[in-house]
Protein backbone atom coordinates (compact mmCIF):
# COMPACT_ATOMS: atom_id res chain seq x y z
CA UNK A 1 98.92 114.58 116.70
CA UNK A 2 101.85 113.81 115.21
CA UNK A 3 100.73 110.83 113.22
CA UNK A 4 97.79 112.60 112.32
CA UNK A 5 99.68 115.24 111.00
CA UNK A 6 101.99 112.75 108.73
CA UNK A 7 99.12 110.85 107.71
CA UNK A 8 97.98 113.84 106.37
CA UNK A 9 100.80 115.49 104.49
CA UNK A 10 101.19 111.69 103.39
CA UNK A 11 97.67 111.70 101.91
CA UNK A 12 97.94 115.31 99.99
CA UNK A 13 101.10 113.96 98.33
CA UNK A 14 99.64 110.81 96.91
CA UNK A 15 97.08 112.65 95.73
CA UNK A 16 98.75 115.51 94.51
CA UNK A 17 100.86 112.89 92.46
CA UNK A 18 97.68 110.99 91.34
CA UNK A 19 96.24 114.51 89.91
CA UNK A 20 99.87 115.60 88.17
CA UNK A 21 99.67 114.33 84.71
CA UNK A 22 95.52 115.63 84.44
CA UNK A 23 97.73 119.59 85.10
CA UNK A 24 101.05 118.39 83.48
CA UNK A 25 100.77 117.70 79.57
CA UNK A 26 104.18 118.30 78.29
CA UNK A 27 105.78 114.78 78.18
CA UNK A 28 109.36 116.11 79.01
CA UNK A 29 107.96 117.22 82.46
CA UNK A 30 106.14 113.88 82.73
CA UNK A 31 109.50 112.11 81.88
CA UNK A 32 111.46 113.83 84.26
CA UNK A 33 108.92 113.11 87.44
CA UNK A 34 109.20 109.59 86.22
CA UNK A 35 113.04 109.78 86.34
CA UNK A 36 112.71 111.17 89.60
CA UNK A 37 110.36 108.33 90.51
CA UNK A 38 112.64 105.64 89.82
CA UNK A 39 115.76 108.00 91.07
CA UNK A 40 113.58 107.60 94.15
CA UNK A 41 113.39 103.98 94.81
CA UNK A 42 117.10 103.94 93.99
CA UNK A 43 117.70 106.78 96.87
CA UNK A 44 115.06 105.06 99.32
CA UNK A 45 116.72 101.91 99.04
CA UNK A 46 120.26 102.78 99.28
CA UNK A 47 119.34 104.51 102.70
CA UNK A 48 118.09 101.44 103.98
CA UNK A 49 121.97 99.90 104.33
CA UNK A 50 123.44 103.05 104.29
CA UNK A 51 121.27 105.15 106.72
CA UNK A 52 119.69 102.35 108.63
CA UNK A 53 122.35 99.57 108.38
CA UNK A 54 125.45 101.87 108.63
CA UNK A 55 126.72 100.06 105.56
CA UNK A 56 128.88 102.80 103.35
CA UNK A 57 127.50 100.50 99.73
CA UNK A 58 128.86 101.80 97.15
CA UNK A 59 128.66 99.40 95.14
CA UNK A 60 124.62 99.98 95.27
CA UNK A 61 124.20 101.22 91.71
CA UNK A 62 125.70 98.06 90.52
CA UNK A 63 122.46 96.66 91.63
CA UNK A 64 120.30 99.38 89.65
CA UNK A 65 122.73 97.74 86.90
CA UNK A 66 122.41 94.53 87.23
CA UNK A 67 118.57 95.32 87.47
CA UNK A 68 118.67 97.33 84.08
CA UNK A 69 120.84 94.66 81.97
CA UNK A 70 118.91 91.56 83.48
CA UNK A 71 115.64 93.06 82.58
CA UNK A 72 116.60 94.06 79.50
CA UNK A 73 118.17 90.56 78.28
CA UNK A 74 115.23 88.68 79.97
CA UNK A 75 112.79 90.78 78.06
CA UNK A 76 114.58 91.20 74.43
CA UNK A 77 116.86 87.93 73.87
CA UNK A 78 114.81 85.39 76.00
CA UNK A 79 111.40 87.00 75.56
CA UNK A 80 109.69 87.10 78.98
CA UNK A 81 106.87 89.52 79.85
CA UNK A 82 108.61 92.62 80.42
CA UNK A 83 106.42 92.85 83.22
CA UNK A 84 107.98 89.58 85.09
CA UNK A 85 111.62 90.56 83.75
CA UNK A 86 111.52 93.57 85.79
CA UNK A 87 111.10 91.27 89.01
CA UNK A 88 113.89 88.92 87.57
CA UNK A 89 116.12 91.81 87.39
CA UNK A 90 115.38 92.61 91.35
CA UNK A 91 115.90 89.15 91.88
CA UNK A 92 119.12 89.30 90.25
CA UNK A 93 120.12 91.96 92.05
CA UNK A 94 119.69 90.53 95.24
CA UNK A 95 121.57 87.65 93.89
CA UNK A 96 124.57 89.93 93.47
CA UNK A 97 124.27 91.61 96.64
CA UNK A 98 124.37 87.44 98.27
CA UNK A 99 128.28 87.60 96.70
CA UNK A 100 129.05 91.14 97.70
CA UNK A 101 127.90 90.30 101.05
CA UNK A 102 130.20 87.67 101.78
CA UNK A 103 132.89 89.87 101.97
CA UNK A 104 131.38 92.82 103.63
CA UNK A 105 130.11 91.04 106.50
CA UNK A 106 133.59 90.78 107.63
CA UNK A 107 135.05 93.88 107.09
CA UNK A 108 134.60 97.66 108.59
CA UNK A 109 134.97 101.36 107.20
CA UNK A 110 136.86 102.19 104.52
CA UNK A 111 137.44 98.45 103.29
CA UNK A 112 133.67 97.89 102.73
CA UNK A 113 134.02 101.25 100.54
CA UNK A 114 136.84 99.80 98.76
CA UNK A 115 135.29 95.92 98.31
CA UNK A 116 131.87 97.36 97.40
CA UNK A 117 132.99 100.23 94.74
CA UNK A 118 135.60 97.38 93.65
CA UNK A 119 132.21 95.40 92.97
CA UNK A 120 130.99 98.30 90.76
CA UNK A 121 133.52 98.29 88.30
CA UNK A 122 133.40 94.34 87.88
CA UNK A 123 130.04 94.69 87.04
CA UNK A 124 130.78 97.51 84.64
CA UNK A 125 133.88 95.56 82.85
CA UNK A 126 131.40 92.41 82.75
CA UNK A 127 128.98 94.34 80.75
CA UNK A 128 131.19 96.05 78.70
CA UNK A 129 133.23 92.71 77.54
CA UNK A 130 130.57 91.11 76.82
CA UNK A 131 129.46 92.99 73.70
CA UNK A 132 128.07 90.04 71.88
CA UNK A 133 124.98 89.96 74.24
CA UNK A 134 125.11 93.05 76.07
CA UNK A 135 126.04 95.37 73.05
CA UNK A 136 129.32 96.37 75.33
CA UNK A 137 129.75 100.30 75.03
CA UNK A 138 127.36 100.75 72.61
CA UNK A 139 124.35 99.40 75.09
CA UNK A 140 121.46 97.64 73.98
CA UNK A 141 118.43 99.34 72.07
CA UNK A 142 114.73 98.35 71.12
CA UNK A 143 114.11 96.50 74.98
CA UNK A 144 110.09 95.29 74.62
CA UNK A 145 108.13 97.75 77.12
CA UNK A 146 105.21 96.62 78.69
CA UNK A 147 101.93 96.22 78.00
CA UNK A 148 98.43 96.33 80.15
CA UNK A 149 94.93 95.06 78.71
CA UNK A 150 96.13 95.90 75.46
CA UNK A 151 97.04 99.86 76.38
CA UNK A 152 99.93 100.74 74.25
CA UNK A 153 102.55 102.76 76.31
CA UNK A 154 104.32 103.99 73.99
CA UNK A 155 101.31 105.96 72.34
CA UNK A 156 99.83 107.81 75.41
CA UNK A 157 102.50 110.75 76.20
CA UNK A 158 104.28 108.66 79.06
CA UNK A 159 100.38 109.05 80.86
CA UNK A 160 100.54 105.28 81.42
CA UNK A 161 104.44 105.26 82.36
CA UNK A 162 103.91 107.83 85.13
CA UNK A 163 101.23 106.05 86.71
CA UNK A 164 103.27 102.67 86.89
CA UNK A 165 106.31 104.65 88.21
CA UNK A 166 103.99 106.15 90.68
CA UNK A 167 102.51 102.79 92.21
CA UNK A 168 106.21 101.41 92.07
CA UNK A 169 107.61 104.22 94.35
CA UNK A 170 104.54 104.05 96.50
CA UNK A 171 104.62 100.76 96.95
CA UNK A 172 108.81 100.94 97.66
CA UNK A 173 108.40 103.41 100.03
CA UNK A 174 105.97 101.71 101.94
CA UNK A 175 107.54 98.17 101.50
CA UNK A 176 111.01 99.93 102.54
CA UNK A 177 109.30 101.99 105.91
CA UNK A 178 107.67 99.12 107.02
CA UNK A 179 111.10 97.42 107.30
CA UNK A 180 113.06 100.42 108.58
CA UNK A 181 110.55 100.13 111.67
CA UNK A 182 110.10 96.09 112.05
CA UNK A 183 111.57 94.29 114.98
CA UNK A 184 114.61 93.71 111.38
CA UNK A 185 115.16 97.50 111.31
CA UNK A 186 115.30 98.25 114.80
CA UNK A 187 118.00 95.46 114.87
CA UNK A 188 120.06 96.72 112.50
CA UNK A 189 119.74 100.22 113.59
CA UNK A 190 120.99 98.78 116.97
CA UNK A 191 124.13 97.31 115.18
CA UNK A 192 125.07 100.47 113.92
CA UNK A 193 124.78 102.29 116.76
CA UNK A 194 126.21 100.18 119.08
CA UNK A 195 127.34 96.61 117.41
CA UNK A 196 129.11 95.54 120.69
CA UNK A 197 125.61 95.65 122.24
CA UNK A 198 123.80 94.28 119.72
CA UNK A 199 125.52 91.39 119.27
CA UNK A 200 125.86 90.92 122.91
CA UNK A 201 121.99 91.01 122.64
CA UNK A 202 122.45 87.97 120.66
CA UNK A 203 121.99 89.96 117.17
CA UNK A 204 123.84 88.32 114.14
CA UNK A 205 126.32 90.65 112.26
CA UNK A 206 126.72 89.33 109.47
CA UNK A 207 123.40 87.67 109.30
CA UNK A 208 121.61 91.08 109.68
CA UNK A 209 124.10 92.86 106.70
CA UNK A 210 123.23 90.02 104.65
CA UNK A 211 119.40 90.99 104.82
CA UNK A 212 120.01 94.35 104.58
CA UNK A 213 122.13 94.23 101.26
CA UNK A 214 119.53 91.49 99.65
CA UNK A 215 116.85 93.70 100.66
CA UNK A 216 117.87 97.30 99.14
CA UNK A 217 119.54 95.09 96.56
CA UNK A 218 115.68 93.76 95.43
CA UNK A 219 114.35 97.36 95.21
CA UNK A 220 117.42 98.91 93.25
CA UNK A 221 117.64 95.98 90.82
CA UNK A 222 113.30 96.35 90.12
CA UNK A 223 114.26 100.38 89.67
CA UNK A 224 116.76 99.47 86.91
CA UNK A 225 114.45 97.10 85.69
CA UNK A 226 111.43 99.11 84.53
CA UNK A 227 113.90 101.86 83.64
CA UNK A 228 115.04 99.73 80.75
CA UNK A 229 111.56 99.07 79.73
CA UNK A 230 110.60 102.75 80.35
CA UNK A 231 113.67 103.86 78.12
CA UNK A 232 113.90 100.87 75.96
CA UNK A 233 117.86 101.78 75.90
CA UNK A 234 120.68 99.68 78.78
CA UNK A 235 123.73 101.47 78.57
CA UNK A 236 127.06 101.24 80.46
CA UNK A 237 126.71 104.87 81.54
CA UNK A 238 123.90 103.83 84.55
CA UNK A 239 127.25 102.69 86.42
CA UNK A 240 128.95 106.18 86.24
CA UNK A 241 130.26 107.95 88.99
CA UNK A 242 127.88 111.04 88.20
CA UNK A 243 124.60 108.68 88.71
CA UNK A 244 126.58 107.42 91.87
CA UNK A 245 127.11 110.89 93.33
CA UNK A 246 123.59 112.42 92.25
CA UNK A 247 122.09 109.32 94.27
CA UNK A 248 124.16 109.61 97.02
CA UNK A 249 123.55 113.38 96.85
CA UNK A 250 119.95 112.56 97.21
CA UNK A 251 120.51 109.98 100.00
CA UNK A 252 122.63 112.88 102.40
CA UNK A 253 120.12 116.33 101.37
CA UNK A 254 116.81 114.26 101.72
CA UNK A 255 118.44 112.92 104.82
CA UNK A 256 120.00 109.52 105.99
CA UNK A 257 118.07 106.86 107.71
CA UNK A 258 114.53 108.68 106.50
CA UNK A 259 112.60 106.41 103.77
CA UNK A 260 111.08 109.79 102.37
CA UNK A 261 113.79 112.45 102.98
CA UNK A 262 115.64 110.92 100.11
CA UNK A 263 112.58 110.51 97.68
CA UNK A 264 111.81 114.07 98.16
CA UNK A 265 115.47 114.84 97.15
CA UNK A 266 115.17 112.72 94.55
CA UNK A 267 112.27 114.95 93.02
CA UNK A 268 113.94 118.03 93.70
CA UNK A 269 117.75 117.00 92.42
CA UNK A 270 116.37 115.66 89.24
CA UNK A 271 114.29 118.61 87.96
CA UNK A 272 117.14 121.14 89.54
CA UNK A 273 119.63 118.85 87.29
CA UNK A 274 117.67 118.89 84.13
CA UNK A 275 117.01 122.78 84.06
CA UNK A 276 120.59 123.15 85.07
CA UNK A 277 121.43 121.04 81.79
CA UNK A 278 119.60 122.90 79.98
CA UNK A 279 121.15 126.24 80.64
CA UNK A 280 123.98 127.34 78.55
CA UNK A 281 127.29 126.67 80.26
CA UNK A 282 126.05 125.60 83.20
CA UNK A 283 125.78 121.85 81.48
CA UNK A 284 129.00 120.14 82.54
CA UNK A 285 129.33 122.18 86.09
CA UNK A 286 125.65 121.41 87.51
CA UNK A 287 127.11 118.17 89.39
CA UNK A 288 129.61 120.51 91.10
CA UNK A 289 126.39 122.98 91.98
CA UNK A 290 124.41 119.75 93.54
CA UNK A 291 127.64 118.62 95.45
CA UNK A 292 127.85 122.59 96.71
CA UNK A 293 124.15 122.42 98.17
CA UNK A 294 124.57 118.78 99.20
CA UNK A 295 127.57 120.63 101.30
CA UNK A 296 125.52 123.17 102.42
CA UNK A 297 122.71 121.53 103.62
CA UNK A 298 124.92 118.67 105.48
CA UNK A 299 126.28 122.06 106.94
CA UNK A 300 123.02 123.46 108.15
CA UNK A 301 121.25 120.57 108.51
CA UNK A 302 123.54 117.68 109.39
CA UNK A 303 120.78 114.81 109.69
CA UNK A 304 119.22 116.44 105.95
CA UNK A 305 115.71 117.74 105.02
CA UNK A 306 113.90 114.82 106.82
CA UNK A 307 114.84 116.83 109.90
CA UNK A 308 112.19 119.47 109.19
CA UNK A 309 109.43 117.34 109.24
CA UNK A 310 109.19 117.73 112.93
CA UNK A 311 109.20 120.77 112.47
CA UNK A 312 106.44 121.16 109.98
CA UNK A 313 104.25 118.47 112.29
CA UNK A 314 104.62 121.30 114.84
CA UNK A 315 103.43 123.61 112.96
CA UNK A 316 100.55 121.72 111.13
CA UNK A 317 99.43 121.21 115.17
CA UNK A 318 99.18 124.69 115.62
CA UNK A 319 97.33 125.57 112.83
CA UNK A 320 95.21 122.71 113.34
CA UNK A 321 94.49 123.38 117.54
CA UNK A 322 93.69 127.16 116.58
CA UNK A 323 91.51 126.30 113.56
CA UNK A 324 89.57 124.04 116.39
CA UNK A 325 89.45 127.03 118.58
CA UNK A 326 87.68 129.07 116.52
């Protein structure tokens, strides 16, 4: 009943978000859900080492980064298909996430913090130095956007933009589950739980961290990559600490090691932190509002929203056993 039930609710989403732009013609709300699309797959990903792995990454919006300034140099200065320089930029990514695992696979708690954030800022400096290609503080403007049997994107209202955003996150989310629950997840979920035992079950530490770095790595890096060529614009401030903590906020509310909890948060935080924006002194404080609710629900509901899903599968049986009785 239970996978019934999540098939279900899983089903009615995707179409719900199939149907959205045919009910939603104002572009700025169609620009936000695709925000919160990509915010998504950054969120979904992150909880793979950091939920799953017990990994505390974060350095992992240096990968989103590296994904946004690869893409956007592939596609502008080179001038390859925007469409294969956002899977260079994931590539890249995981690249990067090869050198920061070198260290990490050594070290525990607060030093992986410390070697990983370290790894943030060296990929901020890098950018930011080198002004000549990557436009240094002032970013990089005019990145080509892609193109589909001739459909121009950039003429449509962002219909087209949602709908690649959409299959992206679907196809993240599924690519990221199926790992979480593959003989590779339930390793690494083992090692965080217990790494004496695992390893005394003949599961490789560092081997296993190594995967699980490369593989969020690939997904953050392909999120930074198509939002370069959604937003045509790679600036410096996609390594801020106030993307950092609205990700991570959306990593602990949705719900740690839970592929969906966070992409749920995602698509709450980001509308919640655009109309907060917008309101009139409420601008600069909204971060401190998210980190209040983020407190909150860690409060209320220590393993996040995910944890009401059972919850709701309950009462979906319910419903469902007394529509049969009838």
């Amino acid at each position: 009943m239970a996978g019934h039930a999540r098939t279900f609710m899983l089903g009615a989403l995707i179409v719900a978000g199939l149907l959205v732009p045919f009910f939603v013609a104002d572009t700025y709300i169609r620009h936000l859900f695709i925000v919160a699309f990509i915010y998504g797959i950054v969120a979904a990903s992150w909880d793979l080492s950091l939920g799953y792995a017990g990994i505390f990454n974060f350095g992992h919006i240096a990968f989103f980064g590296i994904g946004v300034y690869v893409t956007g140099l592939a596609a502008k200065l080179i001038g390859i298909d925007p469409w294969l320089a956002m899977l260079i930029g994931g590539l890249a990514a995981s690249a990067a996430a090869v050198l920061v695992a070198l260290p990490v696979v050594r070290l525990q708690g607060v030093y992986v913090v410390l070697v990983t954030f370290a790894f943030s800022q060296l990929v901020l400096q890098l950018v930011i130095s080198q002004s000549a290609v990557t436009g240094g503080t002032q970013g990089m403007v005019r990145v080509p956007t892609i193109e589909l049997f001739g459909h121009n994107f950039l003429r449509d209202y962002k219909f087209g933009y949602y709908y690649v955003a959409f299959a992206l996150l679907i196809a993240s989310a599924a690519c990221l589950r199926r790992l979480a629950h593959s003989d590779f997840g339930l390793s690494i979920q083992a090692l965080r739980d217990n790494e004496d035992y695992g390893v005394s079950r003949g599961i490789s530490v560092g081997l296993q961290r190594l995967k699980v770095l490369v593989a969020s790595a690939f997904f953050a890096g392909l999120a930074g990559g198509f939002y370069v060529i959604y937003l045509r614009v790679a600036s410096p401030e996609v390594f801020d600490f106030s993307v950092v903590s609205l990700v991570l906020s959306m990593v602990l509310i949705g719900g740690t090691a839970s592929i969906y909890g966070p992409i749920f948060a995602a698509l709450g935080l980001t509308f919640v932190s655009e109309g907060l924006a917008n309101v009139e002194g409420l601008a600069e404080g909204r971060f401190i509002l998210v980190a209040v609710a983020m407190v909150a629900v860690l409060l209320f509901l220590p393993k996040g929203l995910a944890s009401l899903l059972p919850v709701l599968h309950r009462l979906y049986g319910r419903v469902a056993s007394a529509c049969r009785q009838q």
